[in-house]
N, C-alpha and C. Protein backbone atom coordinates (compact mmCIF):
# COMPACT_ATOMS: atom_id res chain seq x y z
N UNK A 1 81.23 95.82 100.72
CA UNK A 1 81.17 96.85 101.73
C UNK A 1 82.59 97.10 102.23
N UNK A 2 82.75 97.90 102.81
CA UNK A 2 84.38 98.88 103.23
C UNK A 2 83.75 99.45 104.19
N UNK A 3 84.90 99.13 105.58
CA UNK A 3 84.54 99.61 106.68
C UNK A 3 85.80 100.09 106.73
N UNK A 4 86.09 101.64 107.55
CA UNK A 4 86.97 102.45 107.62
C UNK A 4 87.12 102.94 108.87
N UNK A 5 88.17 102.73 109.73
CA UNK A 5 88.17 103.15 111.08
C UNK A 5 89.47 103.93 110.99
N UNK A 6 89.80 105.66 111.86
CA UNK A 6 90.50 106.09 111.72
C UNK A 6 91.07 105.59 113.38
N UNK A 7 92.76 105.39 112.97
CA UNK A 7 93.62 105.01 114.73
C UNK A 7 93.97 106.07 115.21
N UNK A 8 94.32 106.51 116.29
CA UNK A 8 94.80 107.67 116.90
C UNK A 8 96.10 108.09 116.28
N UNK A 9 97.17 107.03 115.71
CA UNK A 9 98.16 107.15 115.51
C UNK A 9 98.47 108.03 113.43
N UNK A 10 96.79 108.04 113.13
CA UNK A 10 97.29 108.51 112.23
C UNK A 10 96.23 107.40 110.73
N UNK A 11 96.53 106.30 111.35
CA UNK A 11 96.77 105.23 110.83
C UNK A 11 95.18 105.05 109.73
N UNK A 12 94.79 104.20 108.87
CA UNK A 12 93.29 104.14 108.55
C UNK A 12 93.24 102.20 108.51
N UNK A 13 92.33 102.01 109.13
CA UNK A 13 92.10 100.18 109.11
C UNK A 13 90.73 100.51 108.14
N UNK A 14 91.06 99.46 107.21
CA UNK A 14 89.96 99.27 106.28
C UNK A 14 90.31 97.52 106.03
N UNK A 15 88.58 97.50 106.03
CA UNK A 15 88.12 95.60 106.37
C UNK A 15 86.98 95.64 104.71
N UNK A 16 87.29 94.88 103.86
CA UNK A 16 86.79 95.44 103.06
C UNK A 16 86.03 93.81 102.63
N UNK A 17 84.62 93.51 102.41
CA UNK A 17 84.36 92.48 101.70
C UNK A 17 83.28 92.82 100.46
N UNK A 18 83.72 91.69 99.49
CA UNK A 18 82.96 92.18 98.10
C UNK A 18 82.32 90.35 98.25
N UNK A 19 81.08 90.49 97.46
CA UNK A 19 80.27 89.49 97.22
C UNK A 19 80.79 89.53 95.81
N UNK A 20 81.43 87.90 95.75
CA UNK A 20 81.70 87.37 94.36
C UNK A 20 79.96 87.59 93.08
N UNK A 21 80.34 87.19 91.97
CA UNK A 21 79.52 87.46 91.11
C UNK A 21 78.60 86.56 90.96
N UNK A 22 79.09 84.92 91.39
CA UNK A 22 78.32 83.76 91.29
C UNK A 22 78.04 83.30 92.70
N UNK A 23 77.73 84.51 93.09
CA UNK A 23 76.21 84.28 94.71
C UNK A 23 77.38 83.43 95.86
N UNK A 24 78.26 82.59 95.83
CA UNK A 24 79.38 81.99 96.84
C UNK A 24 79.32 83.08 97.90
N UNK A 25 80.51 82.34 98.99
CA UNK A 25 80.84 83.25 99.87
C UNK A 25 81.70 84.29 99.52
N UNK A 26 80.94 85.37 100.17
CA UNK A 26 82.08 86.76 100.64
C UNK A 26 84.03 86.25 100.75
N UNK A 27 84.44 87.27 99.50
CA UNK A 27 85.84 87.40 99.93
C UNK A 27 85.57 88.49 101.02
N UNK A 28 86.94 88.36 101.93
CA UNK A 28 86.72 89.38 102.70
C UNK A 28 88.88 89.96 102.99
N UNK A 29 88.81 91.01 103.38
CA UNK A 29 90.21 91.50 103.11
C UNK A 29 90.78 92.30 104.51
N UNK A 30 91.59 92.41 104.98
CA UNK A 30 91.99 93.72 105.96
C UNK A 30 92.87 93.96 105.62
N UNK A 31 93.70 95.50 105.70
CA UNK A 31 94.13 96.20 104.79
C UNK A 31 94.70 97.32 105.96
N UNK A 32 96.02 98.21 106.45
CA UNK A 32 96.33 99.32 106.77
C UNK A 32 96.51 100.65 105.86
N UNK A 33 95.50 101.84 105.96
CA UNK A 33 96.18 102.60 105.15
C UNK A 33 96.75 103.90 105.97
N UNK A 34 96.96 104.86 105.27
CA UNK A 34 97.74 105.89 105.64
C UNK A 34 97.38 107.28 104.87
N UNK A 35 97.23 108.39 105.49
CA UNK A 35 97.15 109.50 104.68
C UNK A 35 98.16 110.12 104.12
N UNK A 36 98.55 110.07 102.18
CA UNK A 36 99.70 110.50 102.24
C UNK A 36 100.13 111.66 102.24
N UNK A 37 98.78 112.51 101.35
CA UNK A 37 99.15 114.24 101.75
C UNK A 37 98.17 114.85 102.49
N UNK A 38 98.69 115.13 103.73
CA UNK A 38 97.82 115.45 104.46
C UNK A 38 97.52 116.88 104.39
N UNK A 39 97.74 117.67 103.38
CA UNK A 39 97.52 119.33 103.16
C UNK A 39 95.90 118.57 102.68
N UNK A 40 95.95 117.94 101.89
CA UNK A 40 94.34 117.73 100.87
C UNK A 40 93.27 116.48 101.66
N UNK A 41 94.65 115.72 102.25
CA UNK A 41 93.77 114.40 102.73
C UNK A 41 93.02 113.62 101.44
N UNK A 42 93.78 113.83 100.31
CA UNK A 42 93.00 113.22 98.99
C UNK A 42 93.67 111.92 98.82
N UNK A 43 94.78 111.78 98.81
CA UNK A 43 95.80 110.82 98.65
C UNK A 43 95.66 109.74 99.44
N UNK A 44 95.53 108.60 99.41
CA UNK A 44 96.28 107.53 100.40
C UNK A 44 96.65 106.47 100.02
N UNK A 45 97.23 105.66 100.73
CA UNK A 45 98.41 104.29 100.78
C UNK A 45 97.36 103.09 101.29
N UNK A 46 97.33 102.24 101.21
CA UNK A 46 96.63 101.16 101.43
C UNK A 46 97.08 100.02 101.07
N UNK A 47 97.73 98.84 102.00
CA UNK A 47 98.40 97.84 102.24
C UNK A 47 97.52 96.71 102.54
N UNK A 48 97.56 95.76 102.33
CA UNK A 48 97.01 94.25 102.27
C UNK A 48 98.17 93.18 102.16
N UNK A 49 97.21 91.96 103.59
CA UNK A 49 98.27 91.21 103.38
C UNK A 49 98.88 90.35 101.91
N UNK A 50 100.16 89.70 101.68
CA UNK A 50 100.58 89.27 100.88
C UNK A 50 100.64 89.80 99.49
N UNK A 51 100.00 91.29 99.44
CA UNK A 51 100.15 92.22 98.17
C UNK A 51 101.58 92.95 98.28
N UNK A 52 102.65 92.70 97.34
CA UNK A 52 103.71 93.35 97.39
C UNK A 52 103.92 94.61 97.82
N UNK A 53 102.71 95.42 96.86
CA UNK A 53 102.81 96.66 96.48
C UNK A 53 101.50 97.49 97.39
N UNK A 54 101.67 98.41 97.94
CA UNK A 54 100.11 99.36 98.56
C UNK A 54 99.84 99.62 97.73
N UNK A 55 98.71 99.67 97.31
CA UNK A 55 97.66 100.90 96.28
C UNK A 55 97.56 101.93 96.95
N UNK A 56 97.83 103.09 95.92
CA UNK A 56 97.89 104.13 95.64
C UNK A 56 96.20 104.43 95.41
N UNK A 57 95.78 105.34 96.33
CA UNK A 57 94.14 106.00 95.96
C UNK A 57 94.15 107.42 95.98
N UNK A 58 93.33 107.95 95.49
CA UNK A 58 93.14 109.09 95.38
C UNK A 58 91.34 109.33 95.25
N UNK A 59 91.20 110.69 95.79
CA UNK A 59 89.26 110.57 96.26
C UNK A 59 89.40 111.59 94.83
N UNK A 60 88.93 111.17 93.90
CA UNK A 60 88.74 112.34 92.98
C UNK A 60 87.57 112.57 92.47
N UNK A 61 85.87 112.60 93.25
CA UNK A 61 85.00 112.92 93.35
C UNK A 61 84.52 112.84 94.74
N UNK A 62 84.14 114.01 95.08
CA UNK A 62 83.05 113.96 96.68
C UNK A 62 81.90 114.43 96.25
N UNK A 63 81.10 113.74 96.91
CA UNK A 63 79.42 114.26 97.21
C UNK A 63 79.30 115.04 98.13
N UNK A 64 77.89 115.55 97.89
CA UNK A 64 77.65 116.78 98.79
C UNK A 64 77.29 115.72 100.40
N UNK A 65 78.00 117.01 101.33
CA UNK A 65 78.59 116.37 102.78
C UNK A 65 79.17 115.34 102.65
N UNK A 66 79.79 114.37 102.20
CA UNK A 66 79.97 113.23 101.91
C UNK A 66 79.49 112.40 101.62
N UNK A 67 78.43 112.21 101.32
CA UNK A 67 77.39 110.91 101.33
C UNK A 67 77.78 109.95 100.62
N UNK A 68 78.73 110.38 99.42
CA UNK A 68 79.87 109.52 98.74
C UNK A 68 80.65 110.17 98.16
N UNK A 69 82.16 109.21 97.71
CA UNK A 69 83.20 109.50 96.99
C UNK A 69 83.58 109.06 96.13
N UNK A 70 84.37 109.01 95.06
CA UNK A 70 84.89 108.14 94.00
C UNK A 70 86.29 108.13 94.60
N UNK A 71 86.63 106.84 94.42
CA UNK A 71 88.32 106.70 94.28
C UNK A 71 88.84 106.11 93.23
N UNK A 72 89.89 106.62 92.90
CA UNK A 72 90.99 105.89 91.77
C UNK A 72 92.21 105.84 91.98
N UNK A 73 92.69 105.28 91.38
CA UNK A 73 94.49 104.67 91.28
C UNK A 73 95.27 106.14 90.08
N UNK A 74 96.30 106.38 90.32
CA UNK A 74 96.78 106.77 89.71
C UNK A 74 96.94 106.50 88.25
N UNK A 75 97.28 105.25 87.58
CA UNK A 75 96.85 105.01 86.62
C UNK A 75 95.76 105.14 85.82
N UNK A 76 94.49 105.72 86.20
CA UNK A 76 93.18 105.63 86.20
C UNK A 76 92.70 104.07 85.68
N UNK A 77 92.73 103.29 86.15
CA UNK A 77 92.07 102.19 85.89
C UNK A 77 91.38 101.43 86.63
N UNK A 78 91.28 101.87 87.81
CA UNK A 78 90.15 101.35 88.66
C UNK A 78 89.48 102.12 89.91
N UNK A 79 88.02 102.87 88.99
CA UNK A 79 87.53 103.98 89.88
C UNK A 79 86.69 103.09 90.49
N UNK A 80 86.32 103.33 92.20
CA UNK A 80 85.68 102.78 92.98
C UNK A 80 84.30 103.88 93.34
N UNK A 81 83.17 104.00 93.00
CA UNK A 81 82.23 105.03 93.90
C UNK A 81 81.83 104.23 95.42
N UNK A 82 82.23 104.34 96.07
CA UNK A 82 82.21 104.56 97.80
C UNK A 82 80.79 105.01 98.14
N UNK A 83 79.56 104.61 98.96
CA UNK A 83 78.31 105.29 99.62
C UNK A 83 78.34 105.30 100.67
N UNK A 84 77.85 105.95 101.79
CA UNK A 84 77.69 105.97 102.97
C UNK A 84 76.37 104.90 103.47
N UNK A 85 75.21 104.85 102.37
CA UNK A 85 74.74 104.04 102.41
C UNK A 85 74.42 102.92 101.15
N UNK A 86 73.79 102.02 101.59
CA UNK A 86 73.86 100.60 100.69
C UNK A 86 72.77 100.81 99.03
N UNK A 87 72.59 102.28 99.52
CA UNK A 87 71.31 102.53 98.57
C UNK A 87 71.80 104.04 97.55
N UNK A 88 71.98 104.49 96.43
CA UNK A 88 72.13 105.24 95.77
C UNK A 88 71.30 105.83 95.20
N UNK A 89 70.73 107.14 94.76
CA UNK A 89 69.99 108.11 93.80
C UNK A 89 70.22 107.71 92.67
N UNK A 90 69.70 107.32 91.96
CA UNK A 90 69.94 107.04 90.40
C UNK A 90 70.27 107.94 89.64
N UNK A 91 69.88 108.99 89.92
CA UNK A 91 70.06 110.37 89.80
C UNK A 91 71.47 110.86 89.77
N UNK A 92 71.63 110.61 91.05
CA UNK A 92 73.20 111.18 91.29
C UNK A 92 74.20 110.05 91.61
N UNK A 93 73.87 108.88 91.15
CA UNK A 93 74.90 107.88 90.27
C UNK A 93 75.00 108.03 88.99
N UNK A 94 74.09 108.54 88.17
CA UNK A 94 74.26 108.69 86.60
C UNK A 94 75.45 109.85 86.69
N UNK A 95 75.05 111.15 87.24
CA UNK A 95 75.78 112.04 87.31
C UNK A 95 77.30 111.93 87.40
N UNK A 96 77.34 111.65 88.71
CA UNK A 96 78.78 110.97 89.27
C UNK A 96 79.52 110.17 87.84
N UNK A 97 78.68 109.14 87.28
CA UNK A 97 79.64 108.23 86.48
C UNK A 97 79.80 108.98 85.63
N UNK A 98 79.05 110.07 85.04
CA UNK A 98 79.42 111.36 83.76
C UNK A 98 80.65 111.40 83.99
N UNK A 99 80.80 112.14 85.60
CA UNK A 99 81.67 112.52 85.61
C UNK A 99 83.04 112.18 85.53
N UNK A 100 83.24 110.45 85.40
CA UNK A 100 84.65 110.15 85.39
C UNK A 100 85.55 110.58 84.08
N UNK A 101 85.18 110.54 82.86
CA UNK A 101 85.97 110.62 81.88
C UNK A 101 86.69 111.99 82.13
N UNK A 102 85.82 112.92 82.73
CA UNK A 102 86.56 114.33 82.87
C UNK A 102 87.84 114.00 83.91
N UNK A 103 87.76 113.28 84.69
CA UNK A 103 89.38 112.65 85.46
C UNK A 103 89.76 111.69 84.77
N UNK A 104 89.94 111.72 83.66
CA UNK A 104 90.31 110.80 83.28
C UNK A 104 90.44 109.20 83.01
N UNK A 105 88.85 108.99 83.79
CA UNK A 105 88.29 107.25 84.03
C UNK A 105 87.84 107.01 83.03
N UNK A 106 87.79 105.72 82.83
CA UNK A 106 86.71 104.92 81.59
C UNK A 106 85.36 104.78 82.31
N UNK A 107 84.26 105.36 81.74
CA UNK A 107 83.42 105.07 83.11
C UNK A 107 82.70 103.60 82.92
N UNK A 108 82.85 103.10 81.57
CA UNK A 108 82.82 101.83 81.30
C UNK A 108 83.51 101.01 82.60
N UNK A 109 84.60 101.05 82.98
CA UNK A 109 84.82 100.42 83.92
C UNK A 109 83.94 100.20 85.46
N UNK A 110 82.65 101.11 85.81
CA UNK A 110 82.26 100.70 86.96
C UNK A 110 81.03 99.64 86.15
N UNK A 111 81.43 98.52 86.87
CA UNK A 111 80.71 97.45 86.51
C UNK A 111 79.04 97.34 86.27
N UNK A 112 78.33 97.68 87.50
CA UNK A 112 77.43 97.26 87.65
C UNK A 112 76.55 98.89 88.09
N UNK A 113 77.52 99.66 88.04
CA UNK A 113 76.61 100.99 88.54
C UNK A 113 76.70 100.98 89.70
N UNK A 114 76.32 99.80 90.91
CA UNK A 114 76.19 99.52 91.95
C UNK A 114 77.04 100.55 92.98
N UNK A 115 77.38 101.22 93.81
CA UNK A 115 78.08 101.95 94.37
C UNK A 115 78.78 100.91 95.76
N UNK A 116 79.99 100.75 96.13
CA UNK A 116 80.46 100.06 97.32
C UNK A 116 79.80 100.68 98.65
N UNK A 117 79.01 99.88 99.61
CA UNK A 117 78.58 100.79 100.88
C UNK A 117 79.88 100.65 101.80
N UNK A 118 80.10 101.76 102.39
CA UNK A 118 81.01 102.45 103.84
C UNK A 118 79.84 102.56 104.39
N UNK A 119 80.96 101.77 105.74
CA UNK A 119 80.03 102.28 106.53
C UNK A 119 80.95 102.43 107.82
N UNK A 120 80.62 103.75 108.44
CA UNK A 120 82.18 103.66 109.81
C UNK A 120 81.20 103.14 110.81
N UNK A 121 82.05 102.50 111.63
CA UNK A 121 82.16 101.59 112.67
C UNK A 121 81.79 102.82 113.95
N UNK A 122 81.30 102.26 114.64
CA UNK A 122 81.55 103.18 116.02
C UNK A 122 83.03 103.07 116.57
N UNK A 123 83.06 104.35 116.93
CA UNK A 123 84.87 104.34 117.19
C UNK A 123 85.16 104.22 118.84
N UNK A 124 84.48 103.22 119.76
CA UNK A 124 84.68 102.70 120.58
C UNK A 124 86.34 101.67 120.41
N UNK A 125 86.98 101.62 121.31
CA UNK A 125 88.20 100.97 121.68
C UNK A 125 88.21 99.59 121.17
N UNK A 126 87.13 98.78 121.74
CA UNK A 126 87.29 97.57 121.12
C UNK A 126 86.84 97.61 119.50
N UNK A 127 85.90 98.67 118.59
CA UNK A 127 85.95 98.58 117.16
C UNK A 127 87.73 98.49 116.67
N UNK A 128 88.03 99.91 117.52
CA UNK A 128 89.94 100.32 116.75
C UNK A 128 90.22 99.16 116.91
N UNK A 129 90.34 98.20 118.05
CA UNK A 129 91.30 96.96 117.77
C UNK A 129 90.88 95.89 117.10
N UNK A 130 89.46 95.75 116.21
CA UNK A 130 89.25 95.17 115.11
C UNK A 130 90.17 94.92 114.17
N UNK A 131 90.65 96.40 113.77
CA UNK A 131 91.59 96.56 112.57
C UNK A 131 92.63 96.27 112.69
């Protein structure tokens, strides 16, 4: 799951935990990102501690109203589908994964089909200073 809180300053806090494959505990991550072109708002920067380098994302699929997105790296090698909720259309996950090779994804690469749930936080004062 990926929780995404926007700061006043601009800023994006994302708290991100993935359930390992062999049932253990949750890694869990916090992360600052940033919007880098803000004409499209497609682009962004995303920093984690002790990672040299930010990843580079880019939203290069939206769902209708948002209900989800795909993200990828510039390189295309690691597309993420993003849900608003924990539950997907089978329907319009098949679709969606069609669609990566046309951007250039392997769609072999999404593992499990499974889609990552988002979910935003209420944007009360004490959520922002979560991040």
């Amino acid at each position: 799951m990926v929780e995404c809180i926007a700061h006043e300053d601009g800023t994006i806090g994302v708290f991100s935990t993935c359930p390992p494959a062999d049932g253990s505990i949750n890694s869990t991550i916090k992360g600052a990102g940033r919007v880098v072109d803000v004409t499209t708002n497609a682009n962004l920067q995303v920093s984690f501690p002790n990672v040299p380098i930010p990843g580079d994302y880019r939203i290069i699929d939206l769902g209708r109203g948002c209900q989800h997105a795909v993200v990828g790296d510039p390189r295309r090698l690691t597309p993420f589908i993003l849900s608003r909720t924990p539950t997907f259309d089978p329907a319009t996950l098949g679709a969606t994964v069609s669609r990566l090779p046309h951007r250039g994804y392997d769609s072999a690469r999404v593992v499990d089909g499974t889609p990552i749930a988002v979910r935003k936080p209420s944007a009360s004062p004490r959520d922002i200073d979560r991040f």
